[in-house]
PDB file of N, CA and C in Angstrom:
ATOM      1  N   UNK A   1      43.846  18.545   1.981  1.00  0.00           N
ATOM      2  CA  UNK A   1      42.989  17.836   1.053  1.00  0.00           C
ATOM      3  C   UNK A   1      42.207  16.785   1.842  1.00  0.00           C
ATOM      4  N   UNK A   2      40.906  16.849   1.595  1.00  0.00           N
ATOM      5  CA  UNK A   2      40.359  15.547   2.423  1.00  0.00           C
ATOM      6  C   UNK A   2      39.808  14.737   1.559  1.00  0.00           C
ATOM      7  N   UNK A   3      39.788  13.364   2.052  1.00  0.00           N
ATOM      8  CA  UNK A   3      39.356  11.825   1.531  1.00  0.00           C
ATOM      9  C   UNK A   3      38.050  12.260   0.595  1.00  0.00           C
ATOM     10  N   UNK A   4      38.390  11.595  -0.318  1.00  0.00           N
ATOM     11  CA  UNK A   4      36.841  11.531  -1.082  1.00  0.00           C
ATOM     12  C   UNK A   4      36.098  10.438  -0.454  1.00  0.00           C
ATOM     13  N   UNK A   5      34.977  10.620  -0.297  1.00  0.00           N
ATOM     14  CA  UNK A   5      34.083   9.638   0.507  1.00  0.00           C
ATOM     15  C   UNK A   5      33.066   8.903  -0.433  1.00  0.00           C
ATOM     16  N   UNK A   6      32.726   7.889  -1.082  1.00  0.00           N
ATOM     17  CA  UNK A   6      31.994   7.414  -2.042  1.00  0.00           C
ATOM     18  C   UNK A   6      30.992   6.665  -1.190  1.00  0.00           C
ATOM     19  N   UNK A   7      29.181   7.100  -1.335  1.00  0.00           N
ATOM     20  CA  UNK A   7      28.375   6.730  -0.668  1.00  0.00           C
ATOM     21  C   UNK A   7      27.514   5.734  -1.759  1.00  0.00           C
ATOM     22  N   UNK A   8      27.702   4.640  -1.770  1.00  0.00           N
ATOM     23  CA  UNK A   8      26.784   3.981  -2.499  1.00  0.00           C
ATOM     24  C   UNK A   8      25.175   3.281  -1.853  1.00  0.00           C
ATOM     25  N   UNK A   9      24.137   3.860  -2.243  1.00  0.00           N
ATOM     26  CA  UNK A   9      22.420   3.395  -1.715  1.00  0.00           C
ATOM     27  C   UNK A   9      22.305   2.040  -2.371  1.00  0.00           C
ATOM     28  N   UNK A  10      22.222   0.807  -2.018  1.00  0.00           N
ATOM     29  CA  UNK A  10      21.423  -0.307  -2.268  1.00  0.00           C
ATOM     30  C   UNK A  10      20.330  -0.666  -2.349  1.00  0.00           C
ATOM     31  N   UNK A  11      19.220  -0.829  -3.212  1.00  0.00           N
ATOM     32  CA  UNK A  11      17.884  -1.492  -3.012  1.00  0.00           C
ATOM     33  C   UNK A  11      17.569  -2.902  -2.960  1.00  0.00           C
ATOM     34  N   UNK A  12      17.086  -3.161  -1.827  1.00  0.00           N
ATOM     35  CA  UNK A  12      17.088  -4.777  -2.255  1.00  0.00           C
ATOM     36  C   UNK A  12      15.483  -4.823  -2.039  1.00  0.00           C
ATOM     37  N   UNK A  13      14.732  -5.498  -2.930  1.00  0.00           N
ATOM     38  CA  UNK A  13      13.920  -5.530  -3.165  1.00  0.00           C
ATOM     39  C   UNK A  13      13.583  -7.262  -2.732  1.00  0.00           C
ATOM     40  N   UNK A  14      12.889  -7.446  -1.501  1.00  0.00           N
ATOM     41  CA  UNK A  14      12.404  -8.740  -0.933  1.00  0.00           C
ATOM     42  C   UNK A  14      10.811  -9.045  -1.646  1.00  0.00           C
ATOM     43  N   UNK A  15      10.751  -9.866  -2.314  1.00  0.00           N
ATOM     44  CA  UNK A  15       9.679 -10.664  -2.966  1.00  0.00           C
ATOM     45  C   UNK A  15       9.288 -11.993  -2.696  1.00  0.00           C
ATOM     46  N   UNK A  16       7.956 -11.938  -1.541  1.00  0.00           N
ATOM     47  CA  UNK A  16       7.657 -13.390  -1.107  1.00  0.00           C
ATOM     48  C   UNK A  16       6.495 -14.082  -2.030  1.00  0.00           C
ATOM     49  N   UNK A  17       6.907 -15.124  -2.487  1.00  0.00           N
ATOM     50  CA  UNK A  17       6.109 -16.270  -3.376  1.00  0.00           C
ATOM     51  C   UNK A  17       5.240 -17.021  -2.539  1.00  0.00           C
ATOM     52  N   UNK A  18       3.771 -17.048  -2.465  1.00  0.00           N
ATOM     53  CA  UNK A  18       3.000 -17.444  -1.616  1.00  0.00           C
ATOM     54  C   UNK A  18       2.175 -18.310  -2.256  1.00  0.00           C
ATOM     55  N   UNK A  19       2.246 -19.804  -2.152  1.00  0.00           N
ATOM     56  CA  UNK A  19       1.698 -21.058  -2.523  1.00  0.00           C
ATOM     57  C   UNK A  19       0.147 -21.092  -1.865  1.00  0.00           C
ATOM     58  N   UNK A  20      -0.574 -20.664  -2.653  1.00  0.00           N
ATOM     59  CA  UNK A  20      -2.035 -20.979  -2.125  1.00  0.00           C
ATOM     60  C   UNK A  20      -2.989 -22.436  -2.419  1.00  0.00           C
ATOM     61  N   UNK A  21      -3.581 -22.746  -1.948  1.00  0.00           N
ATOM     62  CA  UNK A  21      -4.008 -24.108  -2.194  1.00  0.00           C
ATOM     63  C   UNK A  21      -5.601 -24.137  -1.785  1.00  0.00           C
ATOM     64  N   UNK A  22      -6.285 -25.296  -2.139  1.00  0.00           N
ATOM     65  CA  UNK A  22      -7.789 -25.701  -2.096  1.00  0.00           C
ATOM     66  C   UNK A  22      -8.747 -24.391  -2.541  1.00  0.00           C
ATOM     67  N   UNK A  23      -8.407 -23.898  -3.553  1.00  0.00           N
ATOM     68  CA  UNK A  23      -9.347 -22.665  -4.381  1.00  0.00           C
ATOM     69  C   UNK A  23      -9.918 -23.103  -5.086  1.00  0.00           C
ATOM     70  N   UNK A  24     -11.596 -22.553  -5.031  1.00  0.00           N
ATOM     71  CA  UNK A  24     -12.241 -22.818  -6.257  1.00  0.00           C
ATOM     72  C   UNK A  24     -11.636 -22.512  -7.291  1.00  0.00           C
ATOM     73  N   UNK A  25     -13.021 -23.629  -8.230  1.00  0.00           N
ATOM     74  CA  UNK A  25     -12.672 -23.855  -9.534  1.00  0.00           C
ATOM     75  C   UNK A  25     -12.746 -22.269 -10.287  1.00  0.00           C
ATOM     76  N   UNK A  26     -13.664 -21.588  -9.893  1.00  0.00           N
ATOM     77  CA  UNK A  26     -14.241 -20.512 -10.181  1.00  0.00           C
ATOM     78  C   UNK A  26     -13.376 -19.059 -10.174  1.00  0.00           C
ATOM     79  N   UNK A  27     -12.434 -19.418  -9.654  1.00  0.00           N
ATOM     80  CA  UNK A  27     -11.820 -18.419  -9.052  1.00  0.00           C
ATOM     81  C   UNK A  27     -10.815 -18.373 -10.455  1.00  0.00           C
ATOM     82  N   UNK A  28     -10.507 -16.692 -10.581  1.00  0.00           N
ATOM     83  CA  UNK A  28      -9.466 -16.325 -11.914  1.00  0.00           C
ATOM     84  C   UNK A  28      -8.854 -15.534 -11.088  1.00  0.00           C
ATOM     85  N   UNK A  29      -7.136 -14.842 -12.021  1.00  0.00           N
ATOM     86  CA  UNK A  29      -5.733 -14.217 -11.312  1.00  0.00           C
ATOM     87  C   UNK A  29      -6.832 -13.201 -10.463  1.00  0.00           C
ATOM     88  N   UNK A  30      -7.726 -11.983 -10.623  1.00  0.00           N
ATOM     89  CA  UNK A  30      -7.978 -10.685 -10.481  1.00  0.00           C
ATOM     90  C   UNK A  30      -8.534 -11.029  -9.325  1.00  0.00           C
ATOM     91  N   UNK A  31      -9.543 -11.804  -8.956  1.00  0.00           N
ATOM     92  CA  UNK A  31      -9.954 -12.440  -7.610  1.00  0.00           C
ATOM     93  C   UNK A  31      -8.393 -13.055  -6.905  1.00  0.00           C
ATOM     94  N   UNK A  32      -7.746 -13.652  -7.432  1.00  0.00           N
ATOM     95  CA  UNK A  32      -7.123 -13.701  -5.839  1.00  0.00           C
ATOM     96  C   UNK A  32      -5.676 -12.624  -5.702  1.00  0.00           C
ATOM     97  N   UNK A  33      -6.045 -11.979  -6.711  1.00  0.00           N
ATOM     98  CA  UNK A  33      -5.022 -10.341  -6.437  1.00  0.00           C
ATOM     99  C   UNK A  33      -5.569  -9.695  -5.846  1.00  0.00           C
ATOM    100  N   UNK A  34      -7.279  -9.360  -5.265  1.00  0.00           N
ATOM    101  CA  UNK A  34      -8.181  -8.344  -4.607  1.00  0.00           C
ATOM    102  C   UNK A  34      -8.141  -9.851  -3.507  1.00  0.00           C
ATOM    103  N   UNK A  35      -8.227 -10.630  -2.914  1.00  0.00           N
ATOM    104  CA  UNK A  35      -7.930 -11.298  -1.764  1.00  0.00           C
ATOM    105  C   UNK A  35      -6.994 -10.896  -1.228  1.00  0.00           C
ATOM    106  N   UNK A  36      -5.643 -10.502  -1.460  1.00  0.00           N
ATOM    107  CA  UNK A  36      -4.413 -10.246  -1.513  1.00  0.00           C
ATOM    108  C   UNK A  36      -4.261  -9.056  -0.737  1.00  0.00           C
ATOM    109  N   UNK A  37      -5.059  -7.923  -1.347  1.00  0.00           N
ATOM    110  CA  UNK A  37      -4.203  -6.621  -1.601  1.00  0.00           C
ATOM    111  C   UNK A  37      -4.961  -6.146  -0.253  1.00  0.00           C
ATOM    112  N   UNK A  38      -5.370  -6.582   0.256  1.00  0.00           N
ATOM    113  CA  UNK A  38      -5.711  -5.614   1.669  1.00  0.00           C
ATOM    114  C   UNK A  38      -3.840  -5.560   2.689  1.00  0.00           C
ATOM    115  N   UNK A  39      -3.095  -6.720   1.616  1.00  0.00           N
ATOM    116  CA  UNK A  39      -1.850  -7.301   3.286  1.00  0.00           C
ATOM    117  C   UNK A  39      -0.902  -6.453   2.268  1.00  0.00           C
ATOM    118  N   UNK A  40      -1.077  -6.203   1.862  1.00  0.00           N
ATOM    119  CA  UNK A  40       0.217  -5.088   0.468  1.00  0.00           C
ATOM    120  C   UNK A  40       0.581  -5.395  -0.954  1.00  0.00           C
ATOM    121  N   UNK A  41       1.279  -4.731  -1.051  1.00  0.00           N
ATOM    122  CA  UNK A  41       1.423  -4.382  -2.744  1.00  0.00           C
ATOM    123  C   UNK A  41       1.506  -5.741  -3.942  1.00  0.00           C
ATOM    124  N   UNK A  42       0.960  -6.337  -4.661  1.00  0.00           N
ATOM    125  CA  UNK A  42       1.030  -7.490  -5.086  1.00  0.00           C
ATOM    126  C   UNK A  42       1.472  -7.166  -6.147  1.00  0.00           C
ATOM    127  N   UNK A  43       2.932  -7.871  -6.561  1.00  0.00           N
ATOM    128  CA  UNK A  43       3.522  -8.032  -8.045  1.00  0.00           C
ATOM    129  C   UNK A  43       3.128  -8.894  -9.142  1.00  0.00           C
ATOM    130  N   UNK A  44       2.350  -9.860  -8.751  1.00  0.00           N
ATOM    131  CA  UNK A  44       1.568 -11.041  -9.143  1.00  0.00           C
ATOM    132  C   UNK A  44       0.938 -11.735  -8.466  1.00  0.00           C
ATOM    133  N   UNK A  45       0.075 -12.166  -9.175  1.00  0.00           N
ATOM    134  CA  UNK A  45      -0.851 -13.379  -8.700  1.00  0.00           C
ATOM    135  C   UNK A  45      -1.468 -13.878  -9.968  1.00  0.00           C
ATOM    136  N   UNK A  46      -1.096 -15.270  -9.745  1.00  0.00           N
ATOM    137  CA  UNK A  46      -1.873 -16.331 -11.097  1.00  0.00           C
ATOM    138  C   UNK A  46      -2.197 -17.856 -10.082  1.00  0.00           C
ATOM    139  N   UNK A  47      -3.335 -17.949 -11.434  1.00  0.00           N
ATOM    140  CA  UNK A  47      -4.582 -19.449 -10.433  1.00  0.00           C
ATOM    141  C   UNK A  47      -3.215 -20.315 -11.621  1.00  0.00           C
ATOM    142  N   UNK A  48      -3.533 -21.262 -11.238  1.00  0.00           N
ATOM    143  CA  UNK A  48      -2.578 -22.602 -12.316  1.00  0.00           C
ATOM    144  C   UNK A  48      -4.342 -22.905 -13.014  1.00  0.00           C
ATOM    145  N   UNK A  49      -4.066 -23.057 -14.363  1.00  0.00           N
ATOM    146  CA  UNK A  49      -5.331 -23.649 -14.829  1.00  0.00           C
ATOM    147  C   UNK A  49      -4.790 -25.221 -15.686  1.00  0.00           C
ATOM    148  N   UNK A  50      -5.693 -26.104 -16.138  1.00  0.00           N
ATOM    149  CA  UNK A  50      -5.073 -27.132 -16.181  1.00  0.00           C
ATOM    150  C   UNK A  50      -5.272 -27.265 -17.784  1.00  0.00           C
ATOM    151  N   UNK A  51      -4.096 -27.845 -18.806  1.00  0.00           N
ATOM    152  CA  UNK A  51      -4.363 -27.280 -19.913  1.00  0.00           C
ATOM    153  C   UNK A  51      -4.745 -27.854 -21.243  1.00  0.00           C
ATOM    154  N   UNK A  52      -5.782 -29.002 -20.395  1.00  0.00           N
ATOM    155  CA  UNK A  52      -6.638 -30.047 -21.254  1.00  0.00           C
ATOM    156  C   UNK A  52      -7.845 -29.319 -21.378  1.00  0.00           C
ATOM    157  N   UNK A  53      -8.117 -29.210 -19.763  1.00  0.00           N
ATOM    158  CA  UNK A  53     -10.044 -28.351 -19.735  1.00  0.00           C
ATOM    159  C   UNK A  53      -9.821 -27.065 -19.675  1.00  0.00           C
ATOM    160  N   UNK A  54      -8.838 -26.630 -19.446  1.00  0.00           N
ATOM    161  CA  UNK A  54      -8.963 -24.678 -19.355  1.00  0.00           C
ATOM    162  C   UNK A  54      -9.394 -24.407 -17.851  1.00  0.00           C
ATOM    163  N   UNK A  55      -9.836 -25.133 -16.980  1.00  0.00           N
ATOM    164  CA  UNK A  55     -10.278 -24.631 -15.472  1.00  0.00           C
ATOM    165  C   UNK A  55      -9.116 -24.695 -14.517  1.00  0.00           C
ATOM    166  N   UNK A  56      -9.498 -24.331 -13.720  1.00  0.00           N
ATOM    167  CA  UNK A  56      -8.585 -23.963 -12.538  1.00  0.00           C
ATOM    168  C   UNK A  56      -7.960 -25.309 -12.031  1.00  0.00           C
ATOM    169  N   UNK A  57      -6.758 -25.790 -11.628  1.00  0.00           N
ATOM    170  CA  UNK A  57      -6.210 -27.087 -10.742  1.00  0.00           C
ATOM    171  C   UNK A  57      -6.330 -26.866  -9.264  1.00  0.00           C
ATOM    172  N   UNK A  58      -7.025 -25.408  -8.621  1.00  0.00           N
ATOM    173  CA  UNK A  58      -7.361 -25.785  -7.316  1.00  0.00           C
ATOM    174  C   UNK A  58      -5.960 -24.909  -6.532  1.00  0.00           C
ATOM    175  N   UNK A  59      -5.198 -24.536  -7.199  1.00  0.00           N
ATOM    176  CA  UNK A  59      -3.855 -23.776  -6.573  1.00  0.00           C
ATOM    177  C   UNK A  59      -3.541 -22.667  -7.237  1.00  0.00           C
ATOM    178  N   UNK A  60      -2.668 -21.879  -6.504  1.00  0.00           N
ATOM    179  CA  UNK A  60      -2.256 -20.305  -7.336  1.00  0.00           C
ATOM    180  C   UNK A  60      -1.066 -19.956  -6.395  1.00  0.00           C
ATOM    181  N   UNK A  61      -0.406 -19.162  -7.102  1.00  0.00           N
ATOM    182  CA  UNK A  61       0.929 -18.420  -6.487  1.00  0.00           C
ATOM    183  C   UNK A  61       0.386 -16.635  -6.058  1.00  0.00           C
ATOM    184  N   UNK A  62       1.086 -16.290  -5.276  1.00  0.00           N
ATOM    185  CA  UNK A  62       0.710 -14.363  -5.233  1.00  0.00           C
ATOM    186  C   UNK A  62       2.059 -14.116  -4.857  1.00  0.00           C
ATOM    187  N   UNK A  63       2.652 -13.252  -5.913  1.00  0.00           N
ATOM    188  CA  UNK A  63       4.045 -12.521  -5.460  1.00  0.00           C
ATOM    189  C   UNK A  63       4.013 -11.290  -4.892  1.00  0.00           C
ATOM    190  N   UNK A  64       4.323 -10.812  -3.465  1.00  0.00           N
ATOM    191  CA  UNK A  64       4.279  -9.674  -2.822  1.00  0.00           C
ATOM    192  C   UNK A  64       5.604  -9.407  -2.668  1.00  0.00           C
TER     193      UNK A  64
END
């Protein structure tokens, strides 16, 4: 009789949070997801907008 052998596959899925800073006002998420996507696969990207005037605060996150 031989050993049962139990093979278990792990995914670990590494997700880097990338603090962007001094962005125009002008700039919305879809612009700095196409900045992004030439370096790989982007899970997100959002501008911070500020939530008196509705415009941009000048910073954004991109999750790859």
């Amino acid at each position: 009789m031989t050993p049962s052998i139990n093979f278990f596959i792990l995914f670990f899925v590494y997700l880097i949070n990338i603090f962007i800073s001094n962005l125009s006002w002008a700039i919305k998420d879809a612009d700095l997801r196409d900045l992004f996507a030439d370096y790989g696969e982007i899970s997100s990207a959002k501008v911070i907008m500020d939530r008196e005037t509705g415009k941009s605060r000048g910073f954004g996150f991109v999750e790859m």
